[in-house]
N, C-alpha and C. Protein backbone atom coordinates (compact mmCIF):
# COMPACT_ATOMS: atom_id res chain seq x y z
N UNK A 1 -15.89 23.70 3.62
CA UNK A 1 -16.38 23.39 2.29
C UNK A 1 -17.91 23.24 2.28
N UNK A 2 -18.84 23.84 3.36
CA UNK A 2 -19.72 24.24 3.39
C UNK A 2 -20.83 22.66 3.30
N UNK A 3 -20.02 21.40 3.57
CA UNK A 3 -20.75 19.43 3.71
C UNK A 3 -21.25 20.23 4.96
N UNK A 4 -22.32 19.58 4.75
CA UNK A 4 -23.33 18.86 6.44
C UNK A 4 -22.65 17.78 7.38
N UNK A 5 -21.94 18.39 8.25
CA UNK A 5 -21.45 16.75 8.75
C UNK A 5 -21.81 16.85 10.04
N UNK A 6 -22.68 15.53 10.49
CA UNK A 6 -23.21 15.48 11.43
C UNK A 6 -21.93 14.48 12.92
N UNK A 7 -21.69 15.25 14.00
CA UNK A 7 -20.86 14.77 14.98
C UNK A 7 -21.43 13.83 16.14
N UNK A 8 -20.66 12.59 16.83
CA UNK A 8 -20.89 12.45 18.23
C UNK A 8 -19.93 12.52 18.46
N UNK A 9 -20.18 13.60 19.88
CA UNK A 9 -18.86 13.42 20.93
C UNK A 9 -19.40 13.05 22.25
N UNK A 10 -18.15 12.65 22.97
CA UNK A 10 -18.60 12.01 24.41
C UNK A 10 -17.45 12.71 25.04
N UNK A 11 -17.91 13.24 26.04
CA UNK A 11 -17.33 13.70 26.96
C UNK A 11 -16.88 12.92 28.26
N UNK A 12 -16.25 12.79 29.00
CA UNK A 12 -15.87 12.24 30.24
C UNK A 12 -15.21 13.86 31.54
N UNK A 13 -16.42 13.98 32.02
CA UNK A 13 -15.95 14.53 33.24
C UNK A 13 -16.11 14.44 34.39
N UNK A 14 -15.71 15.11 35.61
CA UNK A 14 -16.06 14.62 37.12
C UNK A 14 -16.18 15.64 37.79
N UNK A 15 -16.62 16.23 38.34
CA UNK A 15 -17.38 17.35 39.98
C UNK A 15 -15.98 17.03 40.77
N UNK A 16 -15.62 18.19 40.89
CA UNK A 16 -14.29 18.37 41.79
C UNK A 16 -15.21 18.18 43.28
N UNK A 17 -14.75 17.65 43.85
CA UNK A 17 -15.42 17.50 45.29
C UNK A 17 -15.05 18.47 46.33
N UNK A 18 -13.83 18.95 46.60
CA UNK A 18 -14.03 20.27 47.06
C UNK A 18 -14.98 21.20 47.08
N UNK A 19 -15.07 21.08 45.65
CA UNK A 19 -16.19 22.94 45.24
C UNK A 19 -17.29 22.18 44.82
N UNK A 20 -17.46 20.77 45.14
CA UNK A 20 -19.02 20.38 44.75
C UNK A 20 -20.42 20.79 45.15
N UNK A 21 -20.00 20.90 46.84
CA UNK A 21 -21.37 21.84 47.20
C UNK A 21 -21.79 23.55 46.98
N UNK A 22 -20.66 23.53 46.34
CA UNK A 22 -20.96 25.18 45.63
C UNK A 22 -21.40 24.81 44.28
N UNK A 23 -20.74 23.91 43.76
CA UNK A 23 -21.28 23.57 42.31
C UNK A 23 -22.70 23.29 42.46
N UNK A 24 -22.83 22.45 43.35
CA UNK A 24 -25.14 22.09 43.39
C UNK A 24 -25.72 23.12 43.95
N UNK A 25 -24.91 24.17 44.41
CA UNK A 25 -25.38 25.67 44.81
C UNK A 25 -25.76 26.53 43.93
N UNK A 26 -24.60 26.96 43.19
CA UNK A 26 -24.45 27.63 42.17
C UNK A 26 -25.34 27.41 40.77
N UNK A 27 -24.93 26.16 40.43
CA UNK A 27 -25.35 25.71 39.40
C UNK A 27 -26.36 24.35 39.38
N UNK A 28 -26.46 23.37 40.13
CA UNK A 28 -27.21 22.76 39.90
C UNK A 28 -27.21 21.16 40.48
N UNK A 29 -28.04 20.22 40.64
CA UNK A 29 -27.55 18.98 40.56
C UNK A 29 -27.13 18.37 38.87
N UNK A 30 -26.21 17.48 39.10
CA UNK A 30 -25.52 16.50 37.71
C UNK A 30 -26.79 16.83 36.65
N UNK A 31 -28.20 16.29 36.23
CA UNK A 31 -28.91 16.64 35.09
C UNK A 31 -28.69 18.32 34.67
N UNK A 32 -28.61 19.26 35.47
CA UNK A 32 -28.61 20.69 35.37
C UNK A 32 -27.49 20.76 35.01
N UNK A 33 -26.01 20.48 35.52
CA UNK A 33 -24.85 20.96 35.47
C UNK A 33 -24.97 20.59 33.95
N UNK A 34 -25.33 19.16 33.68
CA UNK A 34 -24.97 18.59 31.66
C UNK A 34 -26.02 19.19 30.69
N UNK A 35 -27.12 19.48 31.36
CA UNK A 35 -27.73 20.24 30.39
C UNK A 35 -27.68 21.89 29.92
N UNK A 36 -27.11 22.12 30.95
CA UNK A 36 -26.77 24.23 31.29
C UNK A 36 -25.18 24.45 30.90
N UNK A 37 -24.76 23.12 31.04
CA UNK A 37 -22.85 23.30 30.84
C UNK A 37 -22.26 22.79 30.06
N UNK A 38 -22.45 21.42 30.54
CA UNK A 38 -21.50 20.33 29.69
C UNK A 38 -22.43 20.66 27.83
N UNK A 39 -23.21 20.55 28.21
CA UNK A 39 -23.93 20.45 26.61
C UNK A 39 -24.04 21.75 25.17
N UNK A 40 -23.94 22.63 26.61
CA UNK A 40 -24.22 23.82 25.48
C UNK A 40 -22.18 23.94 25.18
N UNK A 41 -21.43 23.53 26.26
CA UNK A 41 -19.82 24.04 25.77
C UNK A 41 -19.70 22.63 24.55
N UNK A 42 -20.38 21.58 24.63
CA UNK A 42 -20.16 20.29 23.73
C UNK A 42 -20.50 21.24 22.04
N UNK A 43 -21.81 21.34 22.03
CA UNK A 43 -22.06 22.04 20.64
C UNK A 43 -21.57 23.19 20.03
N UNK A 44 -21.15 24.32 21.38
CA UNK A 44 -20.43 25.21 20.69
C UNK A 44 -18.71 24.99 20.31
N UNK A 45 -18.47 24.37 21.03
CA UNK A 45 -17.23 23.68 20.61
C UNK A 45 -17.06 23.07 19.21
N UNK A 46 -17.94 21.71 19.13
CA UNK A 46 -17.71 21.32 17.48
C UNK A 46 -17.78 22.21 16.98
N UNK A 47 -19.17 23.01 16.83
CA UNK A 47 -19.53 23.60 15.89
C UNK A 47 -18.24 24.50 15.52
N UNK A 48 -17.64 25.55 16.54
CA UNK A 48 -16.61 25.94 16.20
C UNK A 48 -15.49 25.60 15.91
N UNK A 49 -15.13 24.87 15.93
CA UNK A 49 -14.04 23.96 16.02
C UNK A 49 -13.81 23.45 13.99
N UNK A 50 -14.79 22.65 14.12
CA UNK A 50 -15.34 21.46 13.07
C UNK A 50 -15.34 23.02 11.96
N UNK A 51 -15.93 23.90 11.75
CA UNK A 51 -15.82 25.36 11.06
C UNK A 51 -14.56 25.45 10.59
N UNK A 52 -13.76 25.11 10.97
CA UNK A 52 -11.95 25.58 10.12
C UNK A 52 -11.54 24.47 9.65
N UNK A 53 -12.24 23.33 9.86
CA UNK A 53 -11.89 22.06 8.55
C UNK A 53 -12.51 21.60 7.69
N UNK A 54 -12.04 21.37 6.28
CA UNK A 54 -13.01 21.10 5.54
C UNK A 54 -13.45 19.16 5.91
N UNK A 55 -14.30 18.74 5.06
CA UNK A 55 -14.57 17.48 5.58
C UNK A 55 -13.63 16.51 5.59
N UNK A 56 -12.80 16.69 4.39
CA UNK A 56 -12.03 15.84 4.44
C UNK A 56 -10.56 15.74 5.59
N UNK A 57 -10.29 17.14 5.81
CA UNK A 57 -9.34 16.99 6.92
C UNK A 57 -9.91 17.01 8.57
N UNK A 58 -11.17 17.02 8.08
CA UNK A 58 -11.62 16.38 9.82
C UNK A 58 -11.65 14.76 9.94
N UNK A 59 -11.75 14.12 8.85
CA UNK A 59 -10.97 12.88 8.34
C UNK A 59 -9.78 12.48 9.05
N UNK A 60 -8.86 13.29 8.01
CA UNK A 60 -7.41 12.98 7.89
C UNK A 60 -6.20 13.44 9.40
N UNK A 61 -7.11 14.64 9.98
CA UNK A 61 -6.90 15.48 11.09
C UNK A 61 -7.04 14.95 12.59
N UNK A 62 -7.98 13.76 12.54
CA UNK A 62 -9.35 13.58 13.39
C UNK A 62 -8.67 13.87 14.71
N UNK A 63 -7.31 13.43 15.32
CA UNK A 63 -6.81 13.56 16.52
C UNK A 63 -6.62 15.47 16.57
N UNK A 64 -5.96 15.90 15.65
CA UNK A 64 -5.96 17.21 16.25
C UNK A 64 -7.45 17.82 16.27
N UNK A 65 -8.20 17.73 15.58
CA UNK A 65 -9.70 18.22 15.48
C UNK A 65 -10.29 17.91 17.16
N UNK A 66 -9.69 16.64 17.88
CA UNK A 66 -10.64 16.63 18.71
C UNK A 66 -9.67 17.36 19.88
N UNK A 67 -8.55 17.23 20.14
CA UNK A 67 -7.60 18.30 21.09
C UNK A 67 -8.12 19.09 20.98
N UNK A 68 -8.21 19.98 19.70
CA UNK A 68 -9.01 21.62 19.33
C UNK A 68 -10.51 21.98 20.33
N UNK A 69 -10.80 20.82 20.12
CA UNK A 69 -12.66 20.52 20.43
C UNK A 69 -12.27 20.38 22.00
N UNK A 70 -11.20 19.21 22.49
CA UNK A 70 -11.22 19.64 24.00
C UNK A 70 -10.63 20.72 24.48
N UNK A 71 -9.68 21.40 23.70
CA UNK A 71 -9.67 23.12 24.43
C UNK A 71 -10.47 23.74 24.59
N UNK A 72 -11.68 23.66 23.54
CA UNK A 72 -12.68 24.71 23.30
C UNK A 72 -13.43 24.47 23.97
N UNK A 73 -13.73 23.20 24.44
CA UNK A 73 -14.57 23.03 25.86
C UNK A 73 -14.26 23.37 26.92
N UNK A 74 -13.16 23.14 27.19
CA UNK A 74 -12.48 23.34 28.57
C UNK A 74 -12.50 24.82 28.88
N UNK A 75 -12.34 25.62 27.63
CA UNK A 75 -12.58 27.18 27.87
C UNK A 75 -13.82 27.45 28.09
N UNK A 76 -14.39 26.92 27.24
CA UNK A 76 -16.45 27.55 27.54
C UNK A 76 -16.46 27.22 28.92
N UNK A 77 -16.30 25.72 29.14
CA UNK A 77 -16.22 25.70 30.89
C UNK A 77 -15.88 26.94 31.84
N UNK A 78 -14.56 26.82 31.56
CA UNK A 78 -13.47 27.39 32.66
C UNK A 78 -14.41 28.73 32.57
N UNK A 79 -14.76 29.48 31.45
CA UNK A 79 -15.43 30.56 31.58
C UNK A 79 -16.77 30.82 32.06
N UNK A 80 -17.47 30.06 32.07
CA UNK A 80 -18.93 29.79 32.80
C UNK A 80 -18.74 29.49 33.95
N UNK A 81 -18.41 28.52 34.80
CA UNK A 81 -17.52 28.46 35.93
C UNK A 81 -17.31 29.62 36.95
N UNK A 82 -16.65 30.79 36.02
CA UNK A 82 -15.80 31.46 36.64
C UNK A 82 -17.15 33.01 36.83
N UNK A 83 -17.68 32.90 35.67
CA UNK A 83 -19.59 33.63 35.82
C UNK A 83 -20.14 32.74 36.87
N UNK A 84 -19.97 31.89 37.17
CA UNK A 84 -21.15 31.34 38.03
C UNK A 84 -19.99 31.25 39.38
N UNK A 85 -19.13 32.04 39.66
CA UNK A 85 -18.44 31.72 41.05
C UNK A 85 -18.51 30.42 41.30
N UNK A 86 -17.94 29.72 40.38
CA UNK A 86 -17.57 28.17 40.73
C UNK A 86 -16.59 27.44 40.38
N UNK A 87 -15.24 28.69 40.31
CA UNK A 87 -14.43 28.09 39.59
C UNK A 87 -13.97 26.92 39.65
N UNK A 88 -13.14 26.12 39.07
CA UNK A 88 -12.36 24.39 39.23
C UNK A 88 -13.48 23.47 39.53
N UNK A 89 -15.09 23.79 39.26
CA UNK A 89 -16.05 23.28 39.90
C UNK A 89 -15.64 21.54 38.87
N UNK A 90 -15.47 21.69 37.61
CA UNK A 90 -15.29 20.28 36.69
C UNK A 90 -14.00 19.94 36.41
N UNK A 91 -13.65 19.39 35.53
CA UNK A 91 -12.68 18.26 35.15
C UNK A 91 -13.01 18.06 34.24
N UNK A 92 -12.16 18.18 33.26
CA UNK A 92 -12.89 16.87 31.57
C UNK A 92 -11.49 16.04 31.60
N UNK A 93 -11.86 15.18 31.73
CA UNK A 93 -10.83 13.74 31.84
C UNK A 93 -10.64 13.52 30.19
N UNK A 94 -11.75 13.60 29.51
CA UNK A 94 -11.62 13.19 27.82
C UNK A 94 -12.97 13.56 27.19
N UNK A 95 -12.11 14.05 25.89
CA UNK A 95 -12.63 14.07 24.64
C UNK A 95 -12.85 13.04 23.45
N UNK A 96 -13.99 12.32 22.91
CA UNK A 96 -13.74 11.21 21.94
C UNK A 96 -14.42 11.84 21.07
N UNK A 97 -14.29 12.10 20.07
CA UNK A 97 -15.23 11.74 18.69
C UNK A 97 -15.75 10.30 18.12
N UNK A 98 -16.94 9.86 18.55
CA UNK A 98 -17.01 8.77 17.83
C UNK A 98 -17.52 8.60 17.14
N UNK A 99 -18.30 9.90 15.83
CA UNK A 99 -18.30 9.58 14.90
C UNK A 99 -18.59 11.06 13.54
N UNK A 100 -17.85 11.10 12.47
CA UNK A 100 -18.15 11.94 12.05
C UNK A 100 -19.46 11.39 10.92
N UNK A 101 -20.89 11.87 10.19
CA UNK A 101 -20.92 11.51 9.52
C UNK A 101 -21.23 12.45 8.52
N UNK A 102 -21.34 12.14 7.19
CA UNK A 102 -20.97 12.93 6.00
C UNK A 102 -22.80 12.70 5.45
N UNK A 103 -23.45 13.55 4.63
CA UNK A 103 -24.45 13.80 3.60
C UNK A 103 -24.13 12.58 2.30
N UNK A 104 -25.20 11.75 2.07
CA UNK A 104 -25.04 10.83 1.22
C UNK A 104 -24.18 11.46 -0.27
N UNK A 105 -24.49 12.59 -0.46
CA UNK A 105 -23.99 13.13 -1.86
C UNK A 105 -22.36 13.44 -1.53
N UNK A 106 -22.25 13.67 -0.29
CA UNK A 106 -20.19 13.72 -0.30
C UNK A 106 -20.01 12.66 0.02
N UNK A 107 -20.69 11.41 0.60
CA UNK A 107 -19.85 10.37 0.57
C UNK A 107 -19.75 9.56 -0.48
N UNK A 108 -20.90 9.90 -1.80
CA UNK A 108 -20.86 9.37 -2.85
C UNK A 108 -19.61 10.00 -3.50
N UNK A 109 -19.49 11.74 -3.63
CA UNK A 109 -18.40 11.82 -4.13
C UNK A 109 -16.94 11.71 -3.61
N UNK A 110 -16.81 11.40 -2.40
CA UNK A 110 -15.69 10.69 -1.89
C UNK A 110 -15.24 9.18 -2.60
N UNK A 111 -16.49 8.69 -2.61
CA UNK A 111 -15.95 7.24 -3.35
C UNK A 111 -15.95 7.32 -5.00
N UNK A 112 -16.53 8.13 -5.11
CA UNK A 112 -16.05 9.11 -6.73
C UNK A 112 -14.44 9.18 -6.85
N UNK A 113 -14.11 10.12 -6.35
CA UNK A 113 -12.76 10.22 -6.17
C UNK A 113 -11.90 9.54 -5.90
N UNK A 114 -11.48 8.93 -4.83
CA UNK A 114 -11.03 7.16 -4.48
C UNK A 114 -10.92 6.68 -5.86
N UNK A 115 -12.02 6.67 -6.43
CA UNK A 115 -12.35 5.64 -7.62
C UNK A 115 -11.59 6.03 -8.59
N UNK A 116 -11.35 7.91 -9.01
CA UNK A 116 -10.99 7.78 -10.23
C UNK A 116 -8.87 8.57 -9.53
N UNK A 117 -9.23 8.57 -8.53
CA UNK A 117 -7.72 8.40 -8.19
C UNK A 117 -7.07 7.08 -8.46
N UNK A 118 -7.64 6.16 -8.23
CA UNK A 118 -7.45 4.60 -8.29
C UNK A 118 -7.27 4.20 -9.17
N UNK A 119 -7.92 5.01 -10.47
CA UNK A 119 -7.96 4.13 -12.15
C UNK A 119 -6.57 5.55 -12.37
N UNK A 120 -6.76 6.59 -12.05
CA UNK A 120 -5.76 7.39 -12.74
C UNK A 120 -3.91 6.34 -12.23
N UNK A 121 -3.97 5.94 -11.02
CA UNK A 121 -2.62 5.32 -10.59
C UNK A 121 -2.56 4.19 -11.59
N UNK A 122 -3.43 3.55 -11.78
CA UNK A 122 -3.50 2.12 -12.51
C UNK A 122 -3.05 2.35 -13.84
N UNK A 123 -3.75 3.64 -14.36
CA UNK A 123 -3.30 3.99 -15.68
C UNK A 123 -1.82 4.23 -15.97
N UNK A 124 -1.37 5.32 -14.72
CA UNK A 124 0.48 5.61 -14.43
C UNK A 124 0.75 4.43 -14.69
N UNK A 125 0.69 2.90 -13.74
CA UNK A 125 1.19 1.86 -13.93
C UNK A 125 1.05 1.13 -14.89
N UNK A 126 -0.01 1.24 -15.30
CA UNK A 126 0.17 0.87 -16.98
C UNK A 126 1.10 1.08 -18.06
N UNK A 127 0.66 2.90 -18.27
CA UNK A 127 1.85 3.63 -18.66
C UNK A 127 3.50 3.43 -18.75
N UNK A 128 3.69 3.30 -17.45
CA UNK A 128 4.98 2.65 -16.30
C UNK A 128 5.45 1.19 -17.02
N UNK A 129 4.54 0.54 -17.08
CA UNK A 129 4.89 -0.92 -17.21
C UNK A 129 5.10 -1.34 -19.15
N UNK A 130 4.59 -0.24 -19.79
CA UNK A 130 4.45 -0.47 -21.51
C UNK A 130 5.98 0.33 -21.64
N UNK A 131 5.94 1.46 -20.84
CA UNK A 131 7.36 2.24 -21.48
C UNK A 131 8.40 1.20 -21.43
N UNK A 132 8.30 1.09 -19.79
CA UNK A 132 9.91 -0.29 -19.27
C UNK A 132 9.38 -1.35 -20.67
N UNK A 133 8.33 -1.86 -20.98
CA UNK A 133 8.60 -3.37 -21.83
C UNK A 133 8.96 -2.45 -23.41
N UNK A 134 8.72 -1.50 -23.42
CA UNK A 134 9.03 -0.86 -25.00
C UNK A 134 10.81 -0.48 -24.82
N UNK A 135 11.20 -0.16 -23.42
CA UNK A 135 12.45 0.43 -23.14
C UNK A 135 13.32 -1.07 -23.43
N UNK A 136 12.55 -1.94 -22.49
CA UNK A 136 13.48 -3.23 -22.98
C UNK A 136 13.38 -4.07 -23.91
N UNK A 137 12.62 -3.71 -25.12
CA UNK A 137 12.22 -4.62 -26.15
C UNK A 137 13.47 -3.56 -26.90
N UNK A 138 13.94 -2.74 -27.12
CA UNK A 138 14.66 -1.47 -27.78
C UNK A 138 15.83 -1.94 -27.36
N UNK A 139 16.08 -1.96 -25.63
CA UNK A 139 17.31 -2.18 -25.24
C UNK A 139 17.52 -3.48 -26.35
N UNK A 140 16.73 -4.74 -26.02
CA UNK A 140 16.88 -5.87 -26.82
C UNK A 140 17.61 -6.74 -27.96
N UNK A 141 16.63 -5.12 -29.02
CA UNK A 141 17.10 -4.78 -30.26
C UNK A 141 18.50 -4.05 -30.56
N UNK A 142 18.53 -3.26 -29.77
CA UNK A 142 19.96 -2.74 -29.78
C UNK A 142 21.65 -3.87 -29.42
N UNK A 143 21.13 -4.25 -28.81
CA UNK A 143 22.05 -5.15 -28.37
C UNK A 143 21.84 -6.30 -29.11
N UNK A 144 21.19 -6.49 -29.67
CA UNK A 144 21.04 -7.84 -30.97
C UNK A 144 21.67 -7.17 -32.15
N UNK A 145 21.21 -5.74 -32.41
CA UNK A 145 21.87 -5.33 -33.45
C UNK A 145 23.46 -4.92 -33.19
N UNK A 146 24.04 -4.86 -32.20
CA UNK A 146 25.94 -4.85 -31.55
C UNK A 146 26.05 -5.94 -31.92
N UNK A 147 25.45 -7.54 -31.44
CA UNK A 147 26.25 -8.40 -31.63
C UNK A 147 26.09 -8.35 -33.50
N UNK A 148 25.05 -8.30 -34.12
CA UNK A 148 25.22 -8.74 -35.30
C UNK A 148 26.64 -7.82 -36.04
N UNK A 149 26.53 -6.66 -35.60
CA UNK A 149 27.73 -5.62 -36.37
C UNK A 149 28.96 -6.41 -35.81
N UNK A 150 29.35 -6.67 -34.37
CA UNK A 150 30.35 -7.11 -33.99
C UNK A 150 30.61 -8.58 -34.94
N UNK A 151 29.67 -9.26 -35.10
CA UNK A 151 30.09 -10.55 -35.93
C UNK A 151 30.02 -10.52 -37.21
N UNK A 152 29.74 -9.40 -37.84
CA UNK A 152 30.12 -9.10 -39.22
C UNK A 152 31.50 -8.33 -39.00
N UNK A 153 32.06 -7.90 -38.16
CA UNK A 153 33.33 -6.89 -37.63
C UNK A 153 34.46 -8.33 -37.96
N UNK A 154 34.07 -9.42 -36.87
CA UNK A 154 35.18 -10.47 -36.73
C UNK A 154 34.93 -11.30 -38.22
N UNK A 155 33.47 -11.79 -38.69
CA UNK A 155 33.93 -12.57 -39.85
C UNK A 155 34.45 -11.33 -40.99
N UNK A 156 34.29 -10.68 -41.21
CA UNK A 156 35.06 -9.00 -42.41
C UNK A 156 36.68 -9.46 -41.89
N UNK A 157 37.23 -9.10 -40.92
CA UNK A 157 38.65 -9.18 -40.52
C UNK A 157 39.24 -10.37 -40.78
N UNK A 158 38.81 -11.85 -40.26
CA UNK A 158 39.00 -13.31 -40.65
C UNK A 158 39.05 -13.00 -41.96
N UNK A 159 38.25 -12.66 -42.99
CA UNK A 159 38.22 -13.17 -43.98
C UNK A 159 39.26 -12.34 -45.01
N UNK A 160 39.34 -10.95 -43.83
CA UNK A 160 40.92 -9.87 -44.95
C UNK A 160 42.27 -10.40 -44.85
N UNK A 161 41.76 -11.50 -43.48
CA UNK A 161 43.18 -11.65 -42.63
C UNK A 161 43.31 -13.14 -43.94
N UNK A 162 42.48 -14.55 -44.05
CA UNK A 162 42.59 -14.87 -44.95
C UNK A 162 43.30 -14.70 -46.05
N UNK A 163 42.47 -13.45 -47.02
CA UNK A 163 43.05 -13.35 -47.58
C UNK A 163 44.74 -13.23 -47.77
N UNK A 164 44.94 -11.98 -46.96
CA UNK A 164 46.08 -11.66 -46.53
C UNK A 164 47.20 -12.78 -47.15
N UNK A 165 47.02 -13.99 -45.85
CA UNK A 165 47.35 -14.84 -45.70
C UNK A 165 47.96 -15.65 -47.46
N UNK A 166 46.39 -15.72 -47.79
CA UNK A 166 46.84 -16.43 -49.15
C UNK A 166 47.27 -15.84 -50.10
N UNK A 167 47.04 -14.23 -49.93
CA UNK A 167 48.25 -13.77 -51.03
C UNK A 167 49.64 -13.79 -51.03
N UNK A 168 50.04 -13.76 -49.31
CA UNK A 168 50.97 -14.13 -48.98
C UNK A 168 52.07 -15.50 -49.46
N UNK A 169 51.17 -15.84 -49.32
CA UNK A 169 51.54 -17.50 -49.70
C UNK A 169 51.39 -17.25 -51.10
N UNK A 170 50.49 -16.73 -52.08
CA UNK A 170 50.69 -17.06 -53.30
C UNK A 170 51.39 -16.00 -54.16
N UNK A 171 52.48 -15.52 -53.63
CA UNK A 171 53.43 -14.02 -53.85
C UNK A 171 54.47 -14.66 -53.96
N UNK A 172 54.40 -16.13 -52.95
CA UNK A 172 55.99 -16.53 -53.38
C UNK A 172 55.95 -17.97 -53.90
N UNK A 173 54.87 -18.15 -54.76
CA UNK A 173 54.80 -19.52 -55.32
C UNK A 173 53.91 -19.32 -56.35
N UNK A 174 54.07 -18.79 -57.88
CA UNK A 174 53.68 -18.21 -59.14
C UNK A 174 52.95 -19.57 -59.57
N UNK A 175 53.65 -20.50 -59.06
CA UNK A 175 53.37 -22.15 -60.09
C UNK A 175 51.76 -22.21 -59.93
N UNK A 176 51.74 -21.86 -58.04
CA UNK A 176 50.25 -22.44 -57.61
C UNK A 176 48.85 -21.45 -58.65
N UNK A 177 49.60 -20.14 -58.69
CA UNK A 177 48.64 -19.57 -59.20
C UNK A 177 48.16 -20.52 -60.67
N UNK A 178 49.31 -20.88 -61.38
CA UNK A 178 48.86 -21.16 -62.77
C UNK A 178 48.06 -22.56 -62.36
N UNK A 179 48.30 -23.01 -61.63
CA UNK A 179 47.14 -24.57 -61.16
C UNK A 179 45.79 -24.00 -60.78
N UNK A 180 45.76 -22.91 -60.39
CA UNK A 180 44.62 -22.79 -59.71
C UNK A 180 43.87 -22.35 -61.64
């Protein structure tokens, strides 16, 4: 994505002792070997490496990014090495990245983003939280409005059954009607 991102890596390696006096032959004492070897396979490595991720998944990636970065060393090695008749002359024990850093303007818009990812979730949950209280203010109502139908259902029936009742009763007693 074409960010400036500036790397440290640290290397950890060791001079095979076997082929060491061919290594200070060949190539050099320890300042020579890190400045002619170790250093130039360190930069071409990130650089190549760090090239197929954008910034953010050298982030999110960071362990495979640096495996990548110690193959790619270990090959520039193994291949210089093997030009300089010295093969197995090193060892890289480890690869660390300890630090990627980013151009003030992507890390501003990194926390850009964060930011309005952050208000966009808050908003979902907002959203989220008005539907459920509108869903259950409805449920609420609905079920306030069952019981009210249901208790107009039972007093309507009581009061046919009532009747019922007292016509019943006043079907076989004519007198009561004329009192009433």
């Amino acid at each position: 994505d074409l960010q400036t991102v500036r790397t440290e890596v640290t290397v950890q390696y060791s001079l095979n002792g076997d082929v060491a006096p061919i290594s200070f032959q060949k190539i050099g004492i320890r300042q020579v070997i890190e400045a002619t070897l170790i250093e130039p396979a360190i930069q071409e490595s990130v650089k190549s490496v760090t090239a197929l991720y954008t910034a953010e998944e050298l982030i999110t990636q960071r362990e495979a990014v640096k495996l990548k970065i110690q193959e790619e060393i270990e090959q520039f090695i193994d291949i210089t090495l093997e030009r300089k008749d010295a093969p197995g002359a090193l060892s890289i024990a480890n690869v660390a990245i300890t630090d990627f850093a980013f151009s003030s303007e992507f890390n501003r818009a990194i926390e850009l983003k964060v930011k309005a990812e952050q208000e966009a979730l808050q908003a979902k949950n907002e959203y989220t939280k008005r539907v459920t209280q509108a869903e259950a203010a409805n449920a609420e109502k609905k079920l306030a409005a069952e019981a009210e139908a249901y208790l107009i259902e039972i007093e309507s029936k009581a009061r046919a059954d009532a009747i019922k009742r007292e016509a019943n009763a006043l079907k076989g007693n004519p007198a009561l009607i004329q009192l009433r």
